[in-house]
N, C-alpha and C. Protein backbone atom coordinates (compact mmCIF):
# COMPACT_ATOMS: atom_id res chain seq x y z
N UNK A 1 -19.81 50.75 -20.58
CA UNK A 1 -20.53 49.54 -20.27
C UNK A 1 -21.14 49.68 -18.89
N UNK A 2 -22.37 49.61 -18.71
CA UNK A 2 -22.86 49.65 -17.30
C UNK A 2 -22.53 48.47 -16.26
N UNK A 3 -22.55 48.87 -15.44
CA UNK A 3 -22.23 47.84 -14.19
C UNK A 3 -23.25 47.21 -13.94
N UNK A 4 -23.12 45.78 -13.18
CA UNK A 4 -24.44 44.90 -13.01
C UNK A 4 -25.76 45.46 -12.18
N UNK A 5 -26.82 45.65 -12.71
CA UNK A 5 -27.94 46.27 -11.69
C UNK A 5 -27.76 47.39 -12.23
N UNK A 6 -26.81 48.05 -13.35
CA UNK A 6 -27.73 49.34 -13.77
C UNK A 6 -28.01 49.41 -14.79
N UNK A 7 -29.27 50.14 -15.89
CA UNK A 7 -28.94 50.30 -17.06
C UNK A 7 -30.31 48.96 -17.09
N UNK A 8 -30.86 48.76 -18.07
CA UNK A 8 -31.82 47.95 -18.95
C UNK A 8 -31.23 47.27 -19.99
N UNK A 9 -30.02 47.63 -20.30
CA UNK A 9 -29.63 46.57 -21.75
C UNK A 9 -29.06 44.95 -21.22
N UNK A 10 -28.69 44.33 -22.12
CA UNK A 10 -28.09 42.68 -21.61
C UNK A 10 -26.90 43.02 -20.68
N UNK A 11 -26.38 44.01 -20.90
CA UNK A 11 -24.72 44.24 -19.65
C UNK A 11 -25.72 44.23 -18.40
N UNK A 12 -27.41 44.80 -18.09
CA UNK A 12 -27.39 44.80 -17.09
C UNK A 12 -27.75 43.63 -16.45
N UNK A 13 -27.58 41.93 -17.10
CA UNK A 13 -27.92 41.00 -16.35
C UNK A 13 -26.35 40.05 -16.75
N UNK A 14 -25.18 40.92 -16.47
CA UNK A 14 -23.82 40.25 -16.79
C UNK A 14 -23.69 39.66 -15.72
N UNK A 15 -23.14 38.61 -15.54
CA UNK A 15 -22.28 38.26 -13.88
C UNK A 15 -21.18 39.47 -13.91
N UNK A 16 -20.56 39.72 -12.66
CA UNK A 16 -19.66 40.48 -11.94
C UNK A 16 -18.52 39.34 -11.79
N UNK A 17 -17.24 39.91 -11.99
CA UNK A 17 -15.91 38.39 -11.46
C UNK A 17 -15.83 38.80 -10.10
N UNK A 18 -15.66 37.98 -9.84
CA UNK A 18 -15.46 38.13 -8.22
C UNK A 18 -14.15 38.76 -8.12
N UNK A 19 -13.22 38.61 -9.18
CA UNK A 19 -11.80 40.14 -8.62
C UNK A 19 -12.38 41.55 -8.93
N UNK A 20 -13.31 41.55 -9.47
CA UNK A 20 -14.42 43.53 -9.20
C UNK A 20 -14.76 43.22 -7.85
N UNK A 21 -14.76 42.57 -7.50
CA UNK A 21 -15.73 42.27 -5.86
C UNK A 21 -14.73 42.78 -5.41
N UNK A 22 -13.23 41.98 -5.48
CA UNK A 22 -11.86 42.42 -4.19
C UNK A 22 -11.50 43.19 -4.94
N UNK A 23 -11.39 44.01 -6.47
CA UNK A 23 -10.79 45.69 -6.61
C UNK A 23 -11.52 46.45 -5.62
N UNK A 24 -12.60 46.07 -5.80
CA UNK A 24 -13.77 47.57 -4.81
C UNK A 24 -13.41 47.83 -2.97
N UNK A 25 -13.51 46.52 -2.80
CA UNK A 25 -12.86 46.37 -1.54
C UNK A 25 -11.66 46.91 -1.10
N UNK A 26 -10.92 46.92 -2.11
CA UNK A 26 -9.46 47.45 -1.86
C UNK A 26 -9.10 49.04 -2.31
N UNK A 27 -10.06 49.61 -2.90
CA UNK A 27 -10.36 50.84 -2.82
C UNK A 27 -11.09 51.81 -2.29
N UNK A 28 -11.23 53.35 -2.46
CA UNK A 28 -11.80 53.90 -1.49
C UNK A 28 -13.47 53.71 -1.85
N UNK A 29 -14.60 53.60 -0.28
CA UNK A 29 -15.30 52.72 -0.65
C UNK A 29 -16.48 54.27 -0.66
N UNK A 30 -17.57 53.37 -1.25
CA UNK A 30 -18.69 54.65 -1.12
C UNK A 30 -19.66 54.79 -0.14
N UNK A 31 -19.75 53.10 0.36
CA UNK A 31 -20.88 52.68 1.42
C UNK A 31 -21.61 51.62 0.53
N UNK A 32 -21.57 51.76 -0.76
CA UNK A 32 -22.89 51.03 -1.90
C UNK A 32 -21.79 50.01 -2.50
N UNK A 33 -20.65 49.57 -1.76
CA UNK A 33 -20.22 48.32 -2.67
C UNK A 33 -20.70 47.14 -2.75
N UNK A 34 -20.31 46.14 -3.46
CA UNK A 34 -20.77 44.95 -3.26
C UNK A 34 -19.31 43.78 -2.88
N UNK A 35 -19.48 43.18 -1.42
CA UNK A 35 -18.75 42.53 -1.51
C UNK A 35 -18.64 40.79 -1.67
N UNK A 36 -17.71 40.04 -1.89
CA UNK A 36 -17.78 38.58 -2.17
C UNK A 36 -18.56 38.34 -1.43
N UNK A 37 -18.80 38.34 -0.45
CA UNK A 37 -19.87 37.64 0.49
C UNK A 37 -21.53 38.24 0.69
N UNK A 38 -21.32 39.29 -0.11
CA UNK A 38 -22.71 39.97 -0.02
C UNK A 38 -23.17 39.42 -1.42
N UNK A 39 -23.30 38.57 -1.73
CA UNK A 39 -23.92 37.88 -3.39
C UNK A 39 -25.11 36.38 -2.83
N UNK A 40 -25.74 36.43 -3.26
CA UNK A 40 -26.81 35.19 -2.39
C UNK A 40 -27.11 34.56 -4.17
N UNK A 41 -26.97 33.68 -4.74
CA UNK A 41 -27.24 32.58 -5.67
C UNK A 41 -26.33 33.59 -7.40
N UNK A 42 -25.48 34.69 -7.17
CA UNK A 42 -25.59 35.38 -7.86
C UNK A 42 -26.12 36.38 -8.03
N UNK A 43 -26.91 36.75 -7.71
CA UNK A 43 -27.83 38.14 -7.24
C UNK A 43 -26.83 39.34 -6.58
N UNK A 44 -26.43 40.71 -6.74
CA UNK A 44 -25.69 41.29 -5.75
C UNK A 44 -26.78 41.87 -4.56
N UNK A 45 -26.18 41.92 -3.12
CA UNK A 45 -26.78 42.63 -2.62
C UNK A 45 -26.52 43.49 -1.94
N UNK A 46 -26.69 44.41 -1.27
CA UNK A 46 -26.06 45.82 -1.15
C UNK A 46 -25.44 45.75 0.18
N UNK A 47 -24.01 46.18 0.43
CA UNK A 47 -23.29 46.11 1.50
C UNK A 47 -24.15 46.52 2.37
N UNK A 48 -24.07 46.14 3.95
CA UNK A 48 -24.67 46.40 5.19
C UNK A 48 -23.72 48.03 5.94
N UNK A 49 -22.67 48.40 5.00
CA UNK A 49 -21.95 49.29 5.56
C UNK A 49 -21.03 49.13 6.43
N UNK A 50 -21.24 47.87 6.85
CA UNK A 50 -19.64 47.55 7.64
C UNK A 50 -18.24 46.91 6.70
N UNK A 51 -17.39 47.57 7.45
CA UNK A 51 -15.79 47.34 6.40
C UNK A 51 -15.71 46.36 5.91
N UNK A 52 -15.44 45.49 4.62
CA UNK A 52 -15.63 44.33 4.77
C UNK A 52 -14.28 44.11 5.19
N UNK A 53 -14.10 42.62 5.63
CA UNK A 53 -13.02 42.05 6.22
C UNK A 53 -11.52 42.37 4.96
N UNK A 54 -10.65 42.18 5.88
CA UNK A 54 -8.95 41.96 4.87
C UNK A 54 -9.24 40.75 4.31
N UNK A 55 -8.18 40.91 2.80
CA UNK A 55 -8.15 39.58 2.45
C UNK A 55 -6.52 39.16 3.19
N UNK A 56 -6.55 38.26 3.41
CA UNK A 56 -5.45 37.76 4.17
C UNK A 56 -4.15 37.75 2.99
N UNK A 57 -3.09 37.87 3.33
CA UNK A 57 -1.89 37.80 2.37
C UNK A 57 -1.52 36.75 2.17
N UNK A 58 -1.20 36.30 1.00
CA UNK A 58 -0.75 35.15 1.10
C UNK A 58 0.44 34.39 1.89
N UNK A 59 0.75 33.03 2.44
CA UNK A 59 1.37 33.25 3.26
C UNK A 59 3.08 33.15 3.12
N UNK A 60 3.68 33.63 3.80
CA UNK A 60 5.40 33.53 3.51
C UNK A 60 6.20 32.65 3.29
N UNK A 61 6.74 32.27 2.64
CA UNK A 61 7.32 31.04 2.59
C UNK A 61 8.28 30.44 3.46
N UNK A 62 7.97 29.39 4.22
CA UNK A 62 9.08 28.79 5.05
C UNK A 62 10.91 29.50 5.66
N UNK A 63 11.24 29.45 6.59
CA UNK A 63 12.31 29.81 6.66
C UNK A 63 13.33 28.64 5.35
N UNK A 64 12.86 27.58 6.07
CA UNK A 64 14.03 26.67 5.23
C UNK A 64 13.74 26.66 3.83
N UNK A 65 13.21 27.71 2.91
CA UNK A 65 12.34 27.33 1.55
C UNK A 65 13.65 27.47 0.76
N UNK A 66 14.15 26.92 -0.26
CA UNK A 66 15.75 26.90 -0.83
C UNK A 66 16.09 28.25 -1.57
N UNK A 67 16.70 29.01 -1.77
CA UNK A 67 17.16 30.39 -2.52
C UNK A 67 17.45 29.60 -3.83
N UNK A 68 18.19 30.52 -4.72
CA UNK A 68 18.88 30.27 -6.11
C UNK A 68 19.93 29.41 -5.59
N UNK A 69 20.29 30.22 -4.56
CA UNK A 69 21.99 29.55 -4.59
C UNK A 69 22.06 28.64 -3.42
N UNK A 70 20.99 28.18 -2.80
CA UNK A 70 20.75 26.95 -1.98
C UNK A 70 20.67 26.04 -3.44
N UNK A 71 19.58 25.76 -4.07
CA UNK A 71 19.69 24.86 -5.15
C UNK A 71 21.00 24.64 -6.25
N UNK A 72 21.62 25.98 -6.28
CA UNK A 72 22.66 25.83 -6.90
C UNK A 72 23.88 24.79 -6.03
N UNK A 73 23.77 25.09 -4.80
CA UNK A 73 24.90 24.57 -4.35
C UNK A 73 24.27 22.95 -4.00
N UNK A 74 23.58 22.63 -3.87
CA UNK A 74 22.75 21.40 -3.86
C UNK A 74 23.19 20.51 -5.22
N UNK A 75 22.92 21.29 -6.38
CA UNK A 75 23.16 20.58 -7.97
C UNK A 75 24.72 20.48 -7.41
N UNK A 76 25.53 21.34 -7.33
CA UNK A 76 26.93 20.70 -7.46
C UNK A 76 27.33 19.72 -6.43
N UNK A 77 26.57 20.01 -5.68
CA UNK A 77 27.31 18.63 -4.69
C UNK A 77 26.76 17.34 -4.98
N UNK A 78 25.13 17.50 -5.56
CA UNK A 78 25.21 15.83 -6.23
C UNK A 78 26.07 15.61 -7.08
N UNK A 79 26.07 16.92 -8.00
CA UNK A 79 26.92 16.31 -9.16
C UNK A 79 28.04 15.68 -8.85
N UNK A 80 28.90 16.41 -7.69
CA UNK A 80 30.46 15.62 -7.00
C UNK A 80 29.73 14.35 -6.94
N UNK A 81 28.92 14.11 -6.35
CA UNK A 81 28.55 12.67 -5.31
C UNK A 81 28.77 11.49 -6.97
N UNK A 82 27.42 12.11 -7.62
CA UNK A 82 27.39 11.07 -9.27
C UNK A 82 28.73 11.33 -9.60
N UNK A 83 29.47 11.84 -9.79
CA UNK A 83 31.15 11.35 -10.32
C UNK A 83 31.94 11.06 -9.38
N UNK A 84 31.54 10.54 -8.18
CA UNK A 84 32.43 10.23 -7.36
C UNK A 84 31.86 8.71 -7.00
N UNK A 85 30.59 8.18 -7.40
CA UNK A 85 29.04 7.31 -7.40
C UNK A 85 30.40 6.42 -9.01
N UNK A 86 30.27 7.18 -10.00
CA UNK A 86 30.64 6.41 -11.86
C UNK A 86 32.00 6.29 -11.01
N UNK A 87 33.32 6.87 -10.42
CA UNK A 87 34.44 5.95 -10.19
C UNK A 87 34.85 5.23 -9.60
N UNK A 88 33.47 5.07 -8.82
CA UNK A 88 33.63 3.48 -7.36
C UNK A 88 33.51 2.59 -7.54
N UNK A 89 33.83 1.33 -7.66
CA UNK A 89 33.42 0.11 -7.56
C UNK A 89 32.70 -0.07 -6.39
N UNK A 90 31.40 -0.89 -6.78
CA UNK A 90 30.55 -1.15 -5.69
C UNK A 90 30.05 -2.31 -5.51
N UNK A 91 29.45 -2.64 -4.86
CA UNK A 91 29.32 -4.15 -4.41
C UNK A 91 27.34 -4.23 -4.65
N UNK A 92 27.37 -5.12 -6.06
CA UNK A 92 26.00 -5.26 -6.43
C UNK A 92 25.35 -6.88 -6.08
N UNK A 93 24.56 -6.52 -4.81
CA UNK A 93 24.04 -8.17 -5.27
C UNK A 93 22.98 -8.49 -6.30
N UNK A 94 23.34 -9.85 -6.36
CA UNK A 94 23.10 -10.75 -7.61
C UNK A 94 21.84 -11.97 -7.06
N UNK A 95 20.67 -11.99 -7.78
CA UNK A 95 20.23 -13.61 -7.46
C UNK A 95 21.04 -14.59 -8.20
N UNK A 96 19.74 -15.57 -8.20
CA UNK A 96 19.91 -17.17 -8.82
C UNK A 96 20.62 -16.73 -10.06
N UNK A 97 19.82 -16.04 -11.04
CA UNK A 97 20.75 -16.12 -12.11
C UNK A 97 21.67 -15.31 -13.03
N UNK A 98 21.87 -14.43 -11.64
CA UNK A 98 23.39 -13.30 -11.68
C UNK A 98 22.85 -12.00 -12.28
N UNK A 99 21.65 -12.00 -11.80
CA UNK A 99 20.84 -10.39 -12.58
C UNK A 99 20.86 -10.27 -11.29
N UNK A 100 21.14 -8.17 -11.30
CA UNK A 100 21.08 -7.35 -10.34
C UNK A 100 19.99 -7.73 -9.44
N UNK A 101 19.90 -7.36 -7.97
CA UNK A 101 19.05 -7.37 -6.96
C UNK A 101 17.84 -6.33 -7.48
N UNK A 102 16.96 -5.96 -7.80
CA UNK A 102 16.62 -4.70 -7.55
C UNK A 102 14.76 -4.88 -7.12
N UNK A 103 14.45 -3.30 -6.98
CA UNK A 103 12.60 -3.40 -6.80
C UNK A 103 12.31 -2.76 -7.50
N UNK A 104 10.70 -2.65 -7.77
CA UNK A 104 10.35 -1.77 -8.60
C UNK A 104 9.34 -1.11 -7.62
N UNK A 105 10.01 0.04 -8.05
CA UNK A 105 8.03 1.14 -7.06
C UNK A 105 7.84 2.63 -7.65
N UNK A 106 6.55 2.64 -7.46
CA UNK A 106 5.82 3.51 -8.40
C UNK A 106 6.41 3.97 -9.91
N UNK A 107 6.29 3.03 -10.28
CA UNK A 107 7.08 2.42 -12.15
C UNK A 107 8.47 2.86 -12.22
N UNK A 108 8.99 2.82 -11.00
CA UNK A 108 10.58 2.78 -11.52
C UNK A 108 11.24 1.42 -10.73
N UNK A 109 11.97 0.89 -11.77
CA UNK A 109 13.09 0.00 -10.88
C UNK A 109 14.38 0.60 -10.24
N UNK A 110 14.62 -0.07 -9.58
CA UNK A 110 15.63 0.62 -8.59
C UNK A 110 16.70 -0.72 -8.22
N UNK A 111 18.20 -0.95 -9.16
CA UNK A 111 18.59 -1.90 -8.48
C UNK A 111 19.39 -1.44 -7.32
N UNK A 112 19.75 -2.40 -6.75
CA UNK A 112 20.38 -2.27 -5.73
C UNK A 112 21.81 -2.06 -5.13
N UNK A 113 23.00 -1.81 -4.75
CA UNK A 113 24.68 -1.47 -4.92
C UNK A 113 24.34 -0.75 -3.61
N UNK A 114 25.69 -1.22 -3.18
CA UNK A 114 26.12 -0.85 -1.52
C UNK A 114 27.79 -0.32 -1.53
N UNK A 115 28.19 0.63 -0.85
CA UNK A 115 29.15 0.90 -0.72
C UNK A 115 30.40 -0.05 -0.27
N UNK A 116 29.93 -1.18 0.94
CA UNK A 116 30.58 -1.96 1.80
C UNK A 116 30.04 -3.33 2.13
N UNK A 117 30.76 -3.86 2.45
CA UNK A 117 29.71 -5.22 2.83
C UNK A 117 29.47 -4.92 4.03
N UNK A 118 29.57 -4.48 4.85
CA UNK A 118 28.42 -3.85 6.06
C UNK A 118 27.55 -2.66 5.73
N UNK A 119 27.53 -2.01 4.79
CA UNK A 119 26.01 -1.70 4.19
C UNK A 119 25.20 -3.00 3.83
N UNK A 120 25.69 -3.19 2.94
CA UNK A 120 24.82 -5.25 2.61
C UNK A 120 24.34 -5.73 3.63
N UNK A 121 25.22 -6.00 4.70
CA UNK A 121 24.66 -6.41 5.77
C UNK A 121 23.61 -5.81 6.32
N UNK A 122 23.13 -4.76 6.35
CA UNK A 122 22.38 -3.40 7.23
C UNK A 122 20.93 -4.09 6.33
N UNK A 123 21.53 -3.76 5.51
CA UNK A 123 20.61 -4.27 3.93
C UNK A 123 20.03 -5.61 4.66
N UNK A 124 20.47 -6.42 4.49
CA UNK A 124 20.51 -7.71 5.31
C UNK A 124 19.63 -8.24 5.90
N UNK A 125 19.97 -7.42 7.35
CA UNK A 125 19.42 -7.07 8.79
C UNK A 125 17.86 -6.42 8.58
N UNK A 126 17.92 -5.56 7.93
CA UNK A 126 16.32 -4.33 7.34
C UNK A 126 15.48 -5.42 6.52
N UNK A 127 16.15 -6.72 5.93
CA UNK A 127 15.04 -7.40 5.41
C UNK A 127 14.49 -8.32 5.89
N UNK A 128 15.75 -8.79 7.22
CA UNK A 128 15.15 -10.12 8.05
C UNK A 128 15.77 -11.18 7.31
N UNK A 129 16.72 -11.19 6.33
CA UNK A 129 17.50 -12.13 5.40
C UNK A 129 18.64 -12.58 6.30
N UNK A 130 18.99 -12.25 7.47
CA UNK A 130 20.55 -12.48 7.55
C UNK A 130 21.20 -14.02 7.32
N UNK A 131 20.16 -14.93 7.21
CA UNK A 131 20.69 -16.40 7.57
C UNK A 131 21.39 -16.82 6.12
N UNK A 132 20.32 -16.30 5.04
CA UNK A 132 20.85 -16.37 3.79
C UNK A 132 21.99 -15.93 3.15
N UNK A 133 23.23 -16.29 2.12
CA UNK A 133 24.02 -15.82 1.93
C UNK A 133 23.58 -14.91 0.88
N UNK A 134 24.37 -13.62 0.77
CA UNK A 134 24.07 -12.91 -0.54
C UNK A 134 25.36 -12.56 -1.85
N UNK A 135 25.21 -13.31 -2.26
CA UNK A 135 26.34 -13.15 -3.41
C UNK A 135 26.59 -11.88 -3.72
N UNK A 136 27.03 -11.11 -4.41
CA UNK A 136 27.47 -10.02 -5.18
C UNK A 136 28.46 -10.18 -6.16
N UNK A 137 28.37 -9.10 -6.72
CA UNK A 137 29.68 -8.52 -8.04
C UNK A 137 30.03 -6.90 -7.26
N UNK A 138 31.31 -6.84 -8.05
CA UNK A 138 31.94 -5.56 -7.62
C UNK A 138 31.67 -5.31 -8.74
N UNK A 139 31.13 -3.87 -8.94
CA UNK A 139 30.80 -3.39 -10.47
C UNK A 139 31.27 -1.46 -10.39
N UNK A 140 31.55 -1.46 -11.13
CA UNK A 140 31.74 0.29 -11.04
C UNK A 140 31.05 0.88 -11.45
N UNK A 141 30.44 2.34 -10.53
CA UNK A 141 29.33 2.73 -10.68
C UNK A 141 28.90 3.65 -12.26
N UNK A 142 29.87 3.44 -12.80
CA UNK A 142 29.64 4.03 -13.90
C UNK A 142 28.73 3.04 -15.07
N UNK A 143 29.58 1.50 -14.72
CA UNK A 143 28.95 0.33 -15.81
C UNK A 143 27.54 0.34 -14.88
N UNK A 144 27.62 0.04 -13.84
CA UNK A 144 26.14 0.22 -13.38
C UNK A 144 24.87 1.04 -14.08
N UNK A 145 25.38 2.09 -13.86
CA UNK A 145 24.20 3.35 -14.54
C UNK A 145 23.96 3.16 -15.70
N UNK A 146 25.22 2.98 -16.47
CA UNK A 146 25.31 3.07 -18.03
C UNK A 146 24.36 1.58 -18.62
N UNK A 147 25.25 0.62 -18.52
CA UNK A 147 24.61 -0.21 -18.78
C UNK A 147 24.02 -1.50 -18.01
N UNK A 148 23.46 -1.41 -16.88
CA UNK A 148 22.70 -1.94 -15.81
C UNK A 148 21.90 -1.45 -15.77
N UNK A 149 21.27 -0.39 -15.84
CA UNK A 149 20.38 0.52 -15.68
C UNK A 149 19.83 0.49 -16.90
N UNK A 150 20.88 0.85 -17.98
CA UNK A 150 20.17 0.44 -19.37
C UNK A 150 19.94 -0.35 -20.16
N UNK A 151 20.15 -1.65 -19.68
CA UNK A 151 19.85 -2.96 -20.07
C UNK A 151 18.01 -3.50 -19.42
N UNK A 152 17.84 -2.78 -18.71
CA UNK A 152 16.36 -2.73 -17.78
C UNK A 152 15.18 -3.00 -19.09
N UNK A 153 15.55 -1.69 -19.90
CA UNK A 153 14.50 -1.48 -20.82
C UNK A 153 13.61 -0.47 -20.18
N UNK A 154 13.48 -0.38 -19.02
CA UNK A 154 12.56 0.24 -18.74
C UNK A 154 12.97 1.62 -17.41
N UNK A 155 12.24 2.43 -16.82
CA UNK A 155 12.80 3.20 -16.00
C UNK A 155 13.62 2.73 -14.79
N UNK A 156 14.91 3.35 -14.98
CA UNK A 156 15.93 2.43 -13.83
C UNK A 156 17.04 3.51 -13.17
N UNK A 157 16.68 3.50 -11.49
CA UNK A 157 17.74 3.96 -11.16
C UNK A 157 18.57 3.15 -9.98
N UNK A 158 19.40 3.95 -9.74
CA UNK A 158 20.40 2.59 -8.69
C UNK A 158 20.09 3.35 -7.34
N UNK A 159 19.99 2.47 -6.41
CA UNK A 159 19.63 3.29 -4.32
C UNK A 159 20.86 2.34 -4.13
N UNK A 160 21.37 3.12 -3.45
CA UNK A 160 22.96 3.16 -3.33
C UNK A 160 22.56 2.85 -1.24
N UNK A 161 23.36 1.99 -0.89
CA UNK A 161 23.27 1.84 0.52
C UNK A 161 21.59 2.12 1.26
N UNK A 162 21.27 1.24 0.66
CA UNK A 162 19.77 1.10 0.90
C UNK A 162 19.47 0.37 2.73
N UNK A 163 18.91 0.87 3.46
CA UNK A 163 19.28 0.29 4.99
C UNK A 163 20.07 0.71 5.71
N UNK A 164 21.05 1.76 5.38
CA UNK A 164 22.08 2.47 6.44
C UNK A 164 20.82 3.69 6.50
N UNK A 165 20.74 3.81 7.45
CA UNK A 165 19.96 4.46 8.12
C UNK A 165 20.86 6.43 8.13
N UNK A 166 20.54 7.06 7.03
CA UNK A 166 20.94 8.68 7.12
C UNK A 166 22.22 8.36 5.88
N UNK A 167 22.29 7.06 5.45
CA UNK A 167 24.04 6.84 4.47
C UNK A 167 23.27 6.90 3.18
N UNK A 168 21.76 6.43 2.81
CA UNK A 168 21.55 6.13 1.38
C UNK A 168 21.46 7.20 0.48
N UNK A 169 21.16 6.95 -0.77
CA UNK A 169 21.40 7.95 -2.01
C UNK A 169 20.53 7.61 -3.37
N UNK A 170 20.23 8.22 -3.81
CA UNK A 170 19.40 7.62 -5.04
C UNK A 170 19.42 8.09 -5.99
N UNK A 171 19.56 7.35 -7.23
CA UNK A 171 20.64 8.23 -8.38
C UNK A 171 19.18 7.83 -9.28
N UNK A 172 18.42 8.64 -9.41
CA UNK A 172 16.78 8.71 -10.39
C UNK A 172 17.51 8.42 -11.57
N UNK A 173 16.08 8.02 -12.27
CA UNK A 173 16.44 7.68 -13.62
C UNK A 173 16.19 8.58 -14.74
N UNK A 174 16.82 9.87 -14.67
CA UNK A 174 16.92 11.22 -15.39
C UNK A 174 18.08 11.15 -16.54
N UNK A 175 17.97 11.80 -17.31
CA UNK A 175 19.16 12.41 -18.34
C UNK A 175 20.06 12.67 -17.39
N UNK A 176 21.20 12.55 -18.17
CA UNK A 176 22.72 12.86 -17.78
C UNK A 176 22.73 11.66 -16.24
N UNK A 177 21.99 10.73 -15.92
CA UNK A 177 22.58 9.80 -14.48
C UNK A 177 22.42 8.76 -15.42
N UNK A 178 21.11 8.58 -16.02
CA UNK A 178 21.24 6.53 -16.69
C UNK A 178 21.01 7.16 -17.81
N UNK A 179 21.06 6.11 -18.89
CA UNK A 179 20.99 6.52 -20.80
C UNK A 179 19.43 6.76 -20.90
N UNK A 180 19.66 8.22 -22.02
CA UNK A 180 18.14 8.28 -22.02
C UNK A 180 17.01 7.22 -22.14
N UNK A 181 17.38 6.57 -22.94
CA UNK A 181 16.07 5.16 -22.95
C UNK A 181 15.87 5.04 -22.18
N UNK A 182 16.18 5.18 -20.28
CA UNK A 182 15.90 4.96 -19.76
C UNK A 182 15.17 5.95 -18.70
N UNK A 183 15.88 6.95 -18.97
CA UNK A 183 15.31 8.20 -18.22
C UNK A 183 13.85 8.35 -18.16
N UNK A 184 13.16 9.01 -17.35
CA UNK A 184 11.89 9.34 -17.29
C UNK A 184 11.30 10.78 -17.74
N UNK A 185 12.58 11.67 -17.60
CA UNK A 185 12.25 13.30 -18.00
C UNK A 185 12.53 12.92 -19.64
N UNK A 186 13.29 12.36 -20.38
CA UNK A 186 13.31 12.16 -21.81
C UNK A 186 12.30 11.15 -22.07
N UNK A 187 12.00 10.33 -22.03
CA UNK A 187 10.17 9.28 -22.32
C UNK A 187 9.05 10.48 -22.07
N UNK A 188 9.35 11.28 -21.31
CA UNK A 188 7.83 12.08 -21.09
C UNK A 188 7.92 13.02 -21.99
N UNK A 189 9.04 13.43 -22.59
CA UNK A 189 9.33 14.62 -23.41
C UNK A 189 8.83 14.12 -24.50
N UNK A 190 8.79 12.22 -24.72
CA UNK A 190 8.33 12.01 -26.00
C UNK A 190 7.09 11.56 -26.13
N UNK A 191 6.36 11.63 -25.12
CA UNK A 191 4.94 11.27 -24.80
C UNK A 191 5.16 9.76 -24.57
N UNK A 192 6.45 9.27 -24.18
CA UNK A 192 6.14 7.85 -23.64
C UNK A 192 5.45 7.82 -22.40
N UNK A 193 4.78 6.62 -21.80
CA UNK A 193 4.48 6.44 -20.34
C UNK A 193 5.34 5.53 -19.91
N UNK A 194 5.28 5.25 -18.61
CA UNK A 194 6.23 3.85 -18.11
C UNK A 194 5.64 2.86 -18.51
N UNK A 195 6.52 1.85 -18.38
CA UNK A 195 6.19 0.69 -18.89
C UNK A 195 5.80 -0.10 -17.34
């Protein structure tokens, strides 16, 4: 097959990919290459004879970028945290008519559960509420997830000490933390969207 610019048949009015541009470059050269930057609307035009430039390497990844066994050891320590999250009783506030506190943002709800009543308070304090009283239930974090989360209907996870400043936690609304109906990685698997 002839190369672009030689030869009279249709190969000789082919485009060139621009990775023939950076093979040539990266091999030994003749003087007559053509490089990425020597092309004006598509047209090639004939190197000026100077080297063309390096292509730069791509760049290295971060010192802090996670290994296998950074993420590995990451999964098991949430996992401790979520079974240590399902055997606590926690302190959920409640409005007017005894449904969980919670928000919703960027289509997930998120209710609310505090470790202490001075998390609550912090909670409290971060909303500018303090004058108001805030009721609660002690609920264990397991009925929480399970069925608090899955009583929503819709994507639900629990932020655990929301306002302690370096204490909070957030248990997403994935398989294996809340019931699939509620999860977001199982709805997308089924082509649901959020609601």
């Amino acid at each position: 097959m002839a190369e672009q610019g030689d030869g009279d048949g249709p190969e000789a009015h082919t485009r060139r990919s621009a990775l023939d541009d950076y093979a040539e470059m990266t091999g030994p050269g003749t003087g007559d290459e053509l490089t990425p930057s020597a092309t004006a609307k598509g047209r090639p035009v004939p190197d000026d004879g100077a080297p063309p430039s390096p292509v730069p390497a791509p760049p290295e990844p971060p010192a802090s970028f996670p290994g296998t066994d950074d993420i590995a050891r990451v999964r098991r320590e949430f996992g401790a945290l979520l079974g240590e999250f399902r055997r606590t009783a926690v302190l959920v506030p409640v409005g007017e008519d005894e449904a969980p506190l919670a928000a919703d943002h960027g289509g997930i709800r998120w209710l609310y559960a505090f470790s202490d009543e001075s998390a609550l308070a912090r909670f409290a304090i971060a909303r500018g509420e303090t004058a108001r009283e805030w009721p609660y239930r002690r609920v264990l974090g397991a009925r929480l997830l399970d069925a608090g989360a899955g009583a929503t209907g819709v994507p639900c996870g629990v932020a655990l000490d929301v306002g302690s400043e370096g204490n909070g936690v957030l248990f997403p609304p994935v398989a294996g933390i809340v019931p699939d109906a509620v999860a977001v990685d199982v709805r997308a698997a089924h082509g649901e969207e959020p609601r």
